[in-house]
PDB file of N, CA and C in Angstrom:
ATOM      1  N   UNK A   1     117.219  81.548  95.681  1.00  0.00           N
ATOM      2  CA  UNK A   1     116.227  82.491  95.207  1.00  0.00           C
ATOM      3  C   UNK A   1     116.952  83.677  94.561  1.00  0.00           C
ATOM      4  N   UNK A   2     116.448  84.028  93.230  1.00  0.00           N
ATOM      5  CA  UNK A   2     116.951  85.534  92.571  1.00  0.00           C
ATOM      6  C   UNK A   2     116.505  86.282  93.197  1.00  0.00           C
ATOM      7  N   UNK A   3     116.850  87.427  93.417  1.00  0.00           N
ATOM      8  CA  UNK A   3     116.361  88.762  93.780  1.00  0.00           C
ATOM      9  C   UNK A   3     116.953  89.903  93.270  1.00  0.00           C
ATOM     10  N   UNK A   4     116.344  91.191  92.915  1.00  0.00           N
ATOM     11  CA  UNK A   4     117.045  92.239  92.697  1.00  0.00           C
ATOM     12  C   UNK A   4     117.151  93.237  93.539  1.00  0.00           C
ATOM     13  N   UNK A   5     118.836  93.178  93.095  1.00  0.00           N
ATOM     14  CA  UNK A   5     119.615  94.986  94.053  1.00  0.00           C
ATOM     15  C   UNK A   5     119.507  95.888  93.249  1.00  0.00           C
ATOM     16  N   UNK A   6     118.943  96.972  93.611  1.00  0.00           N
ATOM     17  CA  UNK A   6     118.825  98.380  92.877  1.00  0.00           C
ATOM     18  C   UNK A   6     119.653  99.322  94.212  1.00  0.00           C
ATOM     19  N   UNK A   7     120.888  99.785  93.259  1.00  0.00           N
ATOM     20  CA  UNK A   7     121.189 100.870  94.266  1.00  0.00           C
ATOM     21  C   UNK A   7     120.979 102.502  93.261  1.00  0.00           C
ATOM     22  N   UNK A   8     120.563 103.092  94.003  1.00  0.00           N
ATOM     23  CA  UNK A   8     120.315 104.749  93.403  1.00  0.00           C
ATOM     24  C   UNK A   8     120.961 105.965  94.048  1.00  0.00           C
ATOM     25  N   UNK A   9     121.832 106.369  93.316  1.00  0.00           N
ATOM     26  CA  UNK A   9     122.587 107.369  94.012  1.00  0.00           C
ATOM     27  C   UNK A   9     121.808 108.955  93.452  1.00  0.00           C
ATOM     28  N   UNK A  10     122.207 110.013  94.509  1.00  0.00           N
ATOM     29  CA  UNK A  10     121.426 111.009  94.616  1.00  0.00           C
ATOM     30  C   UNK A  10     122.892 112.500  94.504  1.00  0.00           C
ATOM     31  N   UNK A  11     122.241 113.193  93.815  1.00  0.00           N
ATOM     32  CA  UNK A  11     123.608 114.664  94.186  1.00  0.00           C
ATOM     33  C   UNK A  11     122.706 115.642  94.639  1.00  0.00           C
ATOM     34  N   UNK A  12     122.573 115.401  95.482  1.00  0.00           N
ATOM     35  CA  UNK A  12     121.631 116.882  97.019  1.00  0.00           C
ATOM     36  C   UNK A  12     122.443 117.629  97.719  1.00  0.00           C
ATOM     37  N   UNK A  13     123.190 118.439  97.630  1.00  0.00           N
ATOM     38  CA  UNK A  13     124.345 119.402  97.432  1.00  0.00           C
ATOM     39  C   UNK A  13     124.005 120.096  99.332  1.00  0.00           C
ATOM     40  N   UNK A  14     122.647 120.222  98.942  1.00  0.00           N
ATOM     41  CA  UNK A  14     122.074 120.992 100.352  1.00  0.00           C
ATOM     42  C   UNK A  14     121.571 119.854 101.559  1.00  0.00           C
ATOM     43  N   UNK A  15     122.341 119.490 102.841  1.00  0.00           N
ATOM     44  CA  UNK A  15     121.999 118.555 103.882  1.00  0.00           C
ATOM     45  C   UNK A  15     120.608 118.929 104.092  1.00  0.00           C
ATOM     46  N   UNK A  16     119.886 120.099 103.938  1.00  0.00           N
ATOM     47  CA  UNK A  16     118.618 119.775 104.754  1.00  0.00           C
ATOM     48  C   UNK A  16     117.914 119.195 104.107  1.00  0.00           C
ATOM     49  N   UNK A  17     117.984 119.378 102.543  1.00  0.00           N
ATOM     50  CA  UNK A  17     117.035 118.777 101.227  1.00  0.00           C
ATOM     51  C   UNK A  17     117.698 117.148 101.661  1.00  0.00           C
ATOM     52  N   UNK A  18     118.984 117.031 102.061  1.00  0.00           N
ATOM     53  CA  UNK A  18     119.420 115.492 101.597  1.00  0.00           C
ATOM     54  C   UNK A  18     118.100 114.298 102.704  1.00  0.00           C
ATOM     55  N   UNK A  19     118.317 115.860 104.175  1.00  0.00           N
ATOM     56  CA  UNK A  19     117.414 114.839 105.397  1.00  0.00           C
ATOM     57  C   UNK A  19     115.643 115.014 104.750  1.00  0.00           C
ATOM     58  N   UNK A  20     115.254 115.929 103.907  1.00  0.00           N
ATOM     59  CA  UNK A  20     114.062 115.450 103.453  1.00  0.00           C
ATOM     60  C   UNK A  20     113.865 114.555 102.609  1.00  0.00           C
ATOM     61  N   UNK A  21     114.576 114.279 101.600  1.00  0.00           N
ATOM     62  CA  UNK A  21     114.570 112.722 101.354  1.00  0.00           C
ATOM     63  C   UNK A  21     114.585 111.602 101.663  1.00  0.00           C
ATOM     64  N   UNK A  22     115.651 112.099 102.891  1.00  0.00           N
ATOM     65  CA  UNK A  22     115.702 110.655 103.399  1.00  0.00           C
ATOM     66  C   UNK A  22     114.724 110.297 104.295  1.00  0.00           C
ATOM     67  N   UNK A  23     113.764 111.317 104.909  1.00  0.00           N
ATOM     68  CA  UNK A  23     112.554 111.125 105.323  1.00  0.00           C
ATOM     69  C   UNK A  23     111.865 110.586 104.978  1.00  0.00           C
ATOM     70  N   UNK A  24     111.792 111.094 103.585  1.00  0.00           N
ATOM     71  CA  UNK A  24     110.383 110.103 102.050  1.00  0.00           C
ATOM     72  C   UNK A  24     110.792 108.904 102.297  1.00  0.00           C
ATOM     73  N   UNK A  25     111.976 108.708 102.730  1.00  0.00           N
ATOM     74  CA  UNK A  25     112.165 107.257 102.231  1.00  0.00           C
ATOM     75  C   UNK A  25     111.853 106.218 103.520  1.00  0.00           C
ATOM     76  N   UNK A  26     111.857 106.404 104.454  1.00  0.00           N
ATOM     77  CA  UNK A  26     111.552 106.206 105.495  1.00  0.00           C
ATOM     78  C   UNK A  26     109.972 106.122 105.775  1.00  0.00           C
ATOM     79  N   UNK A  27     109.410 106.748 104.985  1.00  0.00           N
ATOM     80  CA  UNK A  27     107.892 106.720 104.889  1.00  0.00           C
ATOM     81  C   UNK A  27     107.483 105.768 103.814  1.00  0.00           C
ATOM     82  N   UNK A  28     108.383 105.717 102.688  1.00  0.00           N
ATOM     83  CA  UNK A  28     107.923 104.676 101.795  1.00  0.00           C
ATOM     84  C   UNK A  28     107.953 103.049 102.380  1.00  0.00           C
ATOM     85  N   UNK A  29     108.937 102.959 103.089  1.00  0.00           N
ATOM     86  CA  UNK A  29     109.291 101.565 103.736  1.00  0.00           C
ATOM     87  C   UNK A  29     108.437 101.498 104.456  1.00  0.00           C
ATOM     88  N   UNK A  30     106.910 101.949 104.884  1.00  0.00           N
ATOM     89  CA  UNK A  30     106.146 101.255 105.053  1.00  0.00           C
ATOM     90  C   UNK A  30     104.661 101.466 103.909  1.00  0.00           C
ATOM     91  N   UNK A  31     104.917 102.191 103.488  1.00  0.00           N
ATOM     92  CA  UNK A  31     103.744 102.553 102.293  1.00  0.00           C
ATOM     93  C   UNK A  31     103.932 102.285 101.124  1.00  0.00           C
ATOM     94  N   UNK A  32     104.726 101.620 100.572  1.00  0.00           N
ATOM     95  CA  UNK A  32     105.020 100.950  99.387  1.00  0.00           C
ATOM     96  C   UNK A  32     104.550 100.129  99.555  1.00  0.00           C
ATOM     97  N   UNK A  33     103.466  99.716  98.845  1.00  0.00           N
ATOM     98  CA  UNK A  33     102.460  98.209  98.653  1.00  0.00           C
ATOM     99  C   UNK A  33     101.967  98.083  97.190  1.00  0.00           C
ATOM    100  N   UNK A  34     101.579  96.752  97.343  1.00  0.00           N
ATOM    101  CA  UNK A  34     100.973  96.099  95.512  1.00  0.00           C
ATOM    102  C   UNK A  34     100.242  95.395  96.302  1.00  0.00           C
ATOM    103  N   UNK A  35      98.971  95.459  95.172  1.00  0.00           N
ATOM    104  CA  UNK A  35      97.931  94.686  95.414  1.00  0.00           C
ATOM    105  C   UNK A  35      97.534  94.556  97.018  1.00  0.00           C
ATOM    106  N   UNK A  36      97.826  95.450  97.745  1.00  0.00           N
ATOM    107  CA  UNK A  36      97.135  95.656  99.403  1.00  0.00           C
ATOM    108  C   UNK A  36      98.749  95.501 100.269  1.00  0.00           C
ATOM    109  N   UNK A  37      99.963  94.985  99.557  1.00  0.00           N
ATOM    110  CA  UNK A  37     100.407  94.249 100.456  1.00  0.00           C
ATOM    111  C   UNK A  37     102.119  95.057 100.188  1.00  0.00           C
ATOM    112  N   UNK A  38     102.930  95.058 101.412  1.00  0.00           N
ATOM    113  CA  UNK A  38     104.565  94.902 101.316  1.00  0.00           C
ATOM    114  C   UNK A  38     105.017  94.486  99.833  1.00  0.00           C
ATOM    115  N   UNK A  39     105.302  95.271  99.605  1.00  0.00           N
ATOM    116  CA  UNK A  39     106.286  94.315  97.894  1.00  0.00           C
ATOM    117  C   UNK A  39     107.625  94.425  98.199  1.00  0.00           C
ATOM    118  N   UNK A  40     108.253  95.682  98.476  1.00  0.00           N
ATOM    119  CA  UNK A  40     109.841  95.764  98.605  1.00  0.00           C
ATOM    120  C   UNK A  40     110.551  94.971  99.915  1.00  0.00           C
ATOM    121  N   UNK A  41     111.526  94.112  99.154  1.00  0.00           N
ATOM    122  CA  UNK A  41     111.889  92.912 100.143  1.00  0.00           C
ATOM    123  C   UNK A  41     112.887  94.156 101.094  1.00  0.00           C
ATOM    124  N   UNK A  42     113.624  94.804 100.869  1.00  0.00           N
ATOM    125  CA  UNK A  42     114.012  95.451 101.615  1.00  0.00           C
ATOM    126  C   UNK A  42     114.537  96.845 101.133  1.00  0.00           C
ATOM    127  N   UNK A  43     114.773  98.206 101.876  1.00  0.00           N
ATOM    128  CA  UNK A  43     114.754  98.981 101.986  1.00  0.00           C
ATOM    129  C   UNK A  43     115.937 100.377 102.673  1.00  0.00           C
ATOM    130  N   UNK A  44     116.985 100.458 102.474  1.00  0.00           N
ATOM    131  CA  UNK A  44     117.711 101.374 103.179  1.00  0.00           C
ATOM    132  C   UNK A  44     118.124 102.567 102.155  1.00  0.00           C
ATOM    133  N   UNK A  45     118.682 104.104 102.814  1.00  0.00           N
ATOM    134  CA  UNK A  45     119.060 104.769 102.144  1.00  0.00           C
ATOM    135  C   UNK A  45     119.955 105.753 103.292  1.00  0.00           C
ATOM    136  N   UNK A  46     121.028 106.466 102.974  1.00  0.00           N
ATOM    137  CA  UNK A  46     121.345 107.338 103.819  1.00  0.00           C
ATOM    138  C   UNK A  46     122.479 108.043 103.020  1.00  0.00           C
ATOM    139  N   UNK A  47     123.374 108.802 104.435  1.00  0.00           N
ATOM    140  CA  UNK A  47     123.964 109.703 103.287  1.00  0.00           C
ATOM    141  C   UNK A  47     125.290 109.265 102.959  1.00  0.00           C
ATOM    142  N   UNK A  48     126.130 109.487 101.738  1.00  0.00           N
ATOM    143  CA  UNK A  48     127.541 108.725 101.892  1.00  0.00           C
ATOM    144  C   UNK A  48     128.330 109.701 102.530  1.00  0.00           C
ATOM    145  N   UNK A  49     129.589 108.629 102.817  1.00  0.00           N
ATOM    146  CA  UNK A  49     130.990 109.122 103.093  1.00  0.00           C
ATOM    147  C   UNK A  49     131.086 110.560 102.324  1.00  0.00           C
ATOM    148  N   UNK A  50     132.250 111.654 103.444  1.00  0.00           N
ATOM    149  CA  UNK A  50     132.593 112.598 102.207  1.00  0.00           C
ATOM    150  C   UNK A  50     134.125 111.741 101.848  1.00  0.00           C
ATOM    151  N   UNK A  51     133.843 111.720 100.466  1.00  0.00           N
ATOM    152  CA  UNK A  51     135.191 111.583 100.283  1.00  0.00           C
ATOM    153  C   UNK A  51     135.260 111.319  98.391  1.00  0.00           C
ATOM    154  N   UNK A  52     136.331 111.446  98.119  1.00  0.00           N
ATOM    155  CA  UNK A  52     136.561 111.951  96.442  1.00  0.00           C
ATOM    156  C   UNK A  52     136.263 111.287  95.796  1.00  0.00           C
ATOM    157  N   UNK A  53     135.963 109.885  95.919  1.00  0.00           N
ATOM    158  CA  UNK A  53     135.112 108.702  94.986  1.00  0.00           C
ATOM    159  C   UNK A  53     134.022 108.583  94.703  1.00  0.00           C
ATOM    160  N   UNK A  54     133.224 109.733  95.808  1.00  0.00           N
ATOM    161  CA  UNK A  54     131.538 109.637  95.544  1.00  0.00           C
ATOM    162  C   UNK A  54     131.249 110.610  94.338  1.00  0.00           C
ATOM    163  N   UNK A  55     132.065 111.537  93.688  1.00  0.00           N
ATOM    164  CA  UNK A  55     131.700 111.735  92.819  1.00  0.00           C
ATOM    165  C   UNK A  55     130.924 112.871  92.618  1.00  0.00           C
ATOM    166  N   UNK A  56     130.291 113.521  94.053  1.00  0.00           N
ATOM    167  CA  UNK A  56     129.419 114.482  93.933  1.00  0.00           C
ATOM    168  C   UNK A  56     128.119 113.917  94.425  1.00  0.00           C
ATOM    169  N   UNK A  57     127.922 112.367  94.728  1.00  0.00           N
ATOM    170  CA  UNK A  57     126.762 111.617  95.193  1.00  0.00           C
ATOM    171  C   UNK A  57     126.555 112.043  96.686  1.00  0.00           C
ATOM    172  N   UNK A  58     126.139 112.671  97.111  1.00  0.00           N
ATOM    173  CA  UNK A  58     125.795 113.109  98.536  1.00  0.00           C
ATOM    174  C   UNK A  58     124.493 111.720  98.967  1.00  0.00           C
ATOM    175  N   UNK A  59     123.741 110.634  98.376  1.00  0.00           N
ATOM    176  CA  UNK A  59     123.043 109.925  98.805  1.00  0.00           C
ATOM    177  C   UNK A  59     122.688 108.364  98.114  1.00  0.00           C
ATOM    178  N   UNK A  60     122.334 107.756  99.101  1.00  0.00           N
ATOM    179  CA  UNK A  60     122.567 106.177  98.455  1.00  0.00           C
ATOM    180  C   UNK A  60     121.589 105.744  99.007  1.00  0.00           C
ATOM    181  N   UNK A  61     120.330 105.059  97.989  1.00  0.00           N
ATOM    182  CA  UNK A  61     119.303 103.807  98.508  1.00  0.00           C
ATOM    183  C   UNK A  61     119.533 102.728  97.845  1.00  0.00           C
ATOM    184  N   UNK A  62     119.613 101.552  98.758  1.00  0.00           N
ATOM    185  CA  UNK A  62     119.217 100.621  98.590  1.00  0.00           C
ATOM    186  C   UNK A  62     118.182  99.904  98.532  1.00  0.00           C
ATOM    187  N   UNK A  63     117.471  98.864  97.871  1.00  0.00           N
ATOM    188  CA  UNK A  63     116.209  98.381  97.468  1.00  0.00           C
ATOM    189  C   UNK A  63     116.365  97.060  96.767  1.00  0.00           C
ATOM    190  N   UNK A  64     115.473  95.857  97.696  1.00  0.00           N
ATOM    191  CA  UNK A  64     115.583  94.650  97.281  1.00  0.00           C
ATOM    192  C   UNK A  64     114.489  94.436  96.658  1.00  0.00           C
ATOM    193  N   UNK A  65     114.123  93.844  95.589  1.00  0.00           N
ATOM    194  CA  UNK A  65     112.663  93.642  94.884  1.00  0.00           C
ATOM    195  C   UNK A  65     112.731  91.987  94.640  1.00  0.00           C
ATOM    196  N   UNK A  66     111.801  91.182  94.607  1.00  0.00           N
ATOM    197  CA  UNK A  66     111.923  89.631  94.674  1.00  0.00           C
ATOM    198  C   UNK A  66     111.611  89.746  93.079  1.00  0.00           C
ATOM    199  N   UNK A  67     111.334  90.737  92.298  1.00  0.00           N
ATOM    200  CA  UNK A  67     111.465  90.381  90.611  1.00  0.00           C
ATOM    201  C   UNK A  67     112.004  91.696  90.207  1.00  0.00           C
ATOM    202  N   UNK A  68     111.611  91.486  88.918  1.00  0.00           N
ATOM    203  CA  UNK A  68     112.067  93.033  87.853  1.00  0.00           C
ATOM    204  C   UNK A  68     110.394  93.230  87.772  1.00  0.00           C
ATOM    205  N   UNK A  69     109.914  92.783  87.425  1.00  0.00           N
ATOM    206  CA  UNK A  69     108.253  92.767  87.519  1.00  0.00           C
ATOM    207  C   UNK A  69     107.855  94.064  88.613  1.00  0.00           C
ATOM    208  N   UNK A  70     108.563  93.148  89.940  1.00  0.00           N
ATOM    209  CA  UNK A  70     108.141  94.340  91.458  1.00  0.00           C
ATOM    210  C   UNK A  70     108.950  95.891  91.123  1.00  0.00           C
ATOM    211  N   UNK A  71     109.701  95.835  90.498  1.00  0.00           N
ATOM    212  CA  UNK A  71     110.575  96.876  90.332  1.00  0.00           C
ATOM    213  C   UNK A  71     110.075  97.458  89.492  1.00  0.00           C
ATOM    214  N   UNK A  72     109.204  97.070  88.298  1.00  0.00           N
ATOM    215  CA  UNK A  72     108.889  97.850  87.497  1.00  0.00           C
ATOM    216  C   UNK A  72     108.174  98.539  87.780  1.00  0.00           C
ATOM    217  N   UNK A  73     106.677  98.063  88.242  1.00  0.00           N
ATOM    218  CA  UNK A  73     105.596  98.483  89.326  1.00  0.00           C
ATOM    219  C   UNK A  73     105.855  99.373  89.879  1.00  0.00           C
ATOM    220  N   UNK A  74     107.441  99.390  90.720  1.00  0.00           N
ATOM    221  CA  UNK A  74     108.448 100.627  91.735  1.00  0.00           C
ATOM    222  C   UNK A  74     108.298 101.703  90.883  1.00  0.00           C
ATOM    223  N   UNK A  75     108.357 101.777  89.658  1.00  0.00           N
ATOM    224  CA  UNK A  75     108.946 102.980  88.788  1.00  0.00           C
ATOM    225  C   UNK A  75     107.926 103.213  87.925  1.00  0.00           C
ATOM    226  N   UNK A  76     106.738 102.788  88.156  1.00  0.00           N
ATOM    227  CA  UNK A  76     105.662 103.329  87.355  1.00  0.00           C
ATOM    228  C   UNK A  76     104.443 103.011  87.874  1.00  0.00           C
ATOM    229  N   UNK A  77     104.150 102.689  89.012  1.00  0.00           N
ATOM    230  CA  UNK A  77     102.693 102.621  89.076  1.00  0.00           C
ATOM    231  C   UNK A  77     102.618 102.791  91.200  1.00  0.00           C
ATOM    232  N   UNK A  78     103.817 102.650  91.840  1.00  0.00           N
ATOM    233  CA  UNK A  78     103.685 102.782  92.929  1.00  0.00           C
ATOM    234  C   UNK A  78     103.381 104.259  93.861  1.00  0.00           C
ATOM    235  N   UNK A  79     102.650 104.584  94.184  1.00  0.00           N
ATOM    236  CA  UNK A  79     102.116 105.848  94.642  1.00  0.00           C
ATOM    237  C   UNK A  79     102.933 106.203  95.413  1.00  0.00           C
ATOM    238  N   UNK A  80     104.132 105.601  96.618  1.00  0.00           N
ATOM    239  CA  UNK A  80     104.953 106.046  98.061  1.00  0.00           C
ATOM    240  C   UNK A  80     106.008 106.272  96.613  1.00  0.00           C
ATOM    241  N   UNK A  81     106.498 105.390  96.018  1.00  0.00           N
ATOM    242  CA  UNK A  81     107.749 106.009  95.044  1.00  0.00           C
ATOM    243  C   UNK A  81     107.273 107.517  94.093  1.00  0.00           C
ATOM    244  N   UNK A  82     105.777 107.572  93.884  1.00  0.00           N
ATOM    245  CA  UNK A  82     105.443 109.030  93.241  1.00  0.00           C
ATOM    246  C   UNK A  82     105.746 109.908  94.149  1.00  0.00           C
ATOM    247  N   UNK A  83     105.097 109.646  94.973  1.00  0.00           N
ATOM    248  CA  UNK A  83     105.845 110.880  95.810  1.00  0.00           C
ATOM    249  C   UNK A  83     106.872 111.080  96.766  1.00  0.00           C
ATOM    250  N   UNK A  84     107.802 110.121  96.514  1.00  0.00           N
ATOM    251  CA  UNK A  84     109.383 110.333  96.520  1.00  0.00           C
ATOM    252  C   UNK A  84     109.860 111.233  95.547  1.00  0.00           C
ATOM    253  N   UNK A  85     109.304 110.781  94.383  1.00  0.00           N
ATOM    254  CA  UNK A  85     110.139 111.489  93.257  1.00  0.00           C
ATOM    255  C   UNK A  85     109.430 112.879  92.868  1.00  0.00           C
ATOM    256  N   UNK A  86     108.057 112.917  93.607  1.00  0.00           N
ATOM    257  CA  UNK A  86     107.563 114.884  93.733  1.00  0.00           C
ATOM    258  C   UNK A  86     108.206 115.128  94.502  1.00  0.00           C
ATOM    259  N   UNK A  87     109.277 114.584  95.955  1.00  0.00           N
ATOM    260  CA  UNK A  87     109.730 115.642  96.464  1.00  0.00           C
ATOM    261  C   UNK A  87     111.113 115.852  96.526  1.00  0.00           C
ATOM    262  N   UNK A  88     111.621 114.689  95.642  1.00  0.00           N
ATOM    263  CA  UNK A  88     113.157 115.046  94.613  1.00  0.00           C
ATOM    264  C   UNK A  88     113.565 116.266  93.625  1.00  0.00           C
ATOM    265  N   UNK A  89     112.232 116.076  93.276  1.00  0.00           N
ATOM    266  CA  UNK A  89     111.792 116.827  91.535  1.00  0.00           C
ATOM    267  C   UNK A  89     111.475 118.285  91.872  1.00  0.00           C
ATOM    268  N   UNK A  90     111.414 118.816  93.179  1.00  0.00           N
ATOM    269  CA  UNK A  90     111.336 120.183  93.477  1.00  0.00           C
ATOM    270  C   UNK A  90     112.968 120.645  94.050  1.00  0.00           C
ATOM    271  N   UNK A  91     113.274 120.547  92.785  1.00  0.00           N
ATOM    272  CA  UNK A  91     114.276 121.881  92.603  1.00  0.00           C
ATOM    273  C   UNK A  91     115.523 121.083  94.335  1.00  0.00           C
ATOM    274  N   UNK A  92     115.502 119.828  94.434  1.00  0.00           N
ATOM    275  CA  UNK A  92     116.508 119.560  94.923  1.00  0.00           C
ATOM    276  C   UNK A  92     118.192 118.939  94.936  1.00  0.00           C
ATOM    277  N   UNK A  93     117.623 118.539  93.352  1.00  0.00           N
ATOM    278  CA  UNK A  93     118.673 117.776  93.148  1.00  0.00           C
ATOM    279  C   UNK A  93     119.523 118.084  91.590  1.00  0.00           C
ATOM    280  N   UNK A  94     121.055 118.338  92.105  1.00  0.00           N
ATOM    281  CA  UNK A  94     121.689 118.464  90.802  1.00  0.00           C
ATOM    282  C   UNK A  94     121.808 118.267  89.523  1.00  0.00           C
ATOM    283  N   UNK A  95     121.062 116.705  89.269  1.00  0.00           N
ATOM    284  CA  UNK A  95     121.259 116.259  88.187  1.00  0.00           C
ATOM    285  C   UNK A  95     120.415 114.793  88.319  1.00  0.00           C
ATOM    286  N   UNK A  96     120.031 114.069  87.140  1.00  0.00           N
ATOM    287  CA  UNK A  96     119.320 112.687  87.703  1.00  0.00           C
ATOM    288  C   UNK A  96     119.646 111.990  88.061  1.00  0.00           C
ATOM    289  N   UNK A  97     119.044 111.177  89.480  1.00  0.00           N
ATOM    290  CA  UNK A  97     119.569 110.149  89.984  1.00  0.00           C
ATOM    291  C   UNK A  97     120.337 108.949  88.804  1.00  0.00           C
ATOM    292  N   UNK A  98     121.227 108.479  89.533  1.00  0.00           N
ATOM    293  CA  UNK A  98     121.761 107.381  88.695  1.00  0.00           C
ATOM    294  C   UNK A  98     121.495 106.223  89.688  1.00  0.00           C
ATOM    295  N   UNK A  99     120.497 104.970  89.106  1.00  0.00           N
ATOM    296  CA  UNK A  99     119.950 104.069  89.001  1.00  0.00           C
ATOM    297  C   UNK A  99     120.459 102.773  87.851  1.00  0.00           C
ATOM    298  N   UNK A 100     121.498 102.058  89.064  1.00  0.00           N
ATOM    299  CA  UNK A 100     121.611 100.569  88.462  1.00  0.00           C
ATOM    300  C   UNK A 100     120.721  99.325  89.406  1.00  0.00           C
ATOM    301  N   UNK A 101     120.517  98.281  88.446  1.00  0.00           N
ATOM    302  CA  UNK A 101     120.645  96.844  89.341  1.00  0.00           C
ATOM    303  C   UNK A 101     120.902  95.639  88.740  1.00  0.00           C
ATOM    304  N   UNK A 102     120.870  94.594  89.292  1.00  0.00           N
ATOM    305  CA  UNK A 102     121.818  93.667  89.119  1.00  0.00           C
ATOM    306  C   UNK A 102     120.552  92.270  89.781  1.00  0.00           C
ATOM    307  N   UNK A 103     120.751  91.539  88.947  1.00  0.00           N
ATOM    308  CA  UNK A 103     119.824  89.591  89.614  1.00  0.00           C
ATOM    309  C   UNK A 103     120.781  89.284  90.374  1.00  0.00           C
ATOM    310  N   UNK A 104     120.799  88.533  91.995  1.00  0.00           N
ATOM    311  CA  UNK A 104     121.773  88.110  92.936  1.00  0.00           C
ATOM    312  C   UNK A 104     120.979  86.832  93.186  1.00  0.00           C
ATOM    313  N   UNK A 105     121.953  85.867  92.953  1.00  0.00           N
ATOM    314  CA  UNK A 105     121.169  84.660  94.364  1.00  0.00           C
ATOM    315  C   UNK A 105     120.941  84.963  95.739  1.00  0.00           C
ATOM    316  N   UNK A 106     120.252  84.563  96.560  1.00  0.00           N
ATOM    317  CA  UNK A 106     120.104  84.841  98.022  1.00  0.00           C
ATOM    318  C   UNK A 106     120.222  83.450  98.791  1.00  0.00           C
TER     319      UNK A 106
END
């Protein structure tokens, strides 16, 4: 089976803003739904390592979607990801998330 990895890194400079995010996100993993139901195959995020390779990334989610289809939905029509990104978008974060992913067999 294909599936997609989306990892999204975050620069939240300030730990308490980093633990309110990571709250949202914790709330989305169960309120992210399509059509009534669970869409995101899976779900983690937390904070990285300190250390000189991150770049200034103070945060990392992970997110499995069973298409690009479900993912798209993620980034434009899912209500728990809107308001992830209203409570990014208040004045917490350095610069825009950087958002890759990649098709994996499973």
């Amino acid at each position: 089976m294909t599936v997609i990895k989306r990892v999204t890194l975050f620069k939240i400079p300030d730990e308490s803003h980093q633990d309110v995010v990571l709250e949202q996100y914790k709330k989305m993993e169960h309120g992210a739904v399509k059509d009534g139901k669970p869409y995101i195959l899976s779900l983690s995020a937390g904070k990285t390592k300190d250390d000189q390779r991150r770049k200034g990334y103070t945060l990392c989610a992970l997110s499995t979607f069973a298409s690009v289809d479900d993912m798209k939905y993620y980034d434009t029509d899912c209500e728990a990801h809107k308001a992830l990104k209203a409570v990014v978008a208040t004045g917490r974060i350095e610069e825009m998330p950087l958002t890759v992913f990649m098709e994996v067999e499973e």
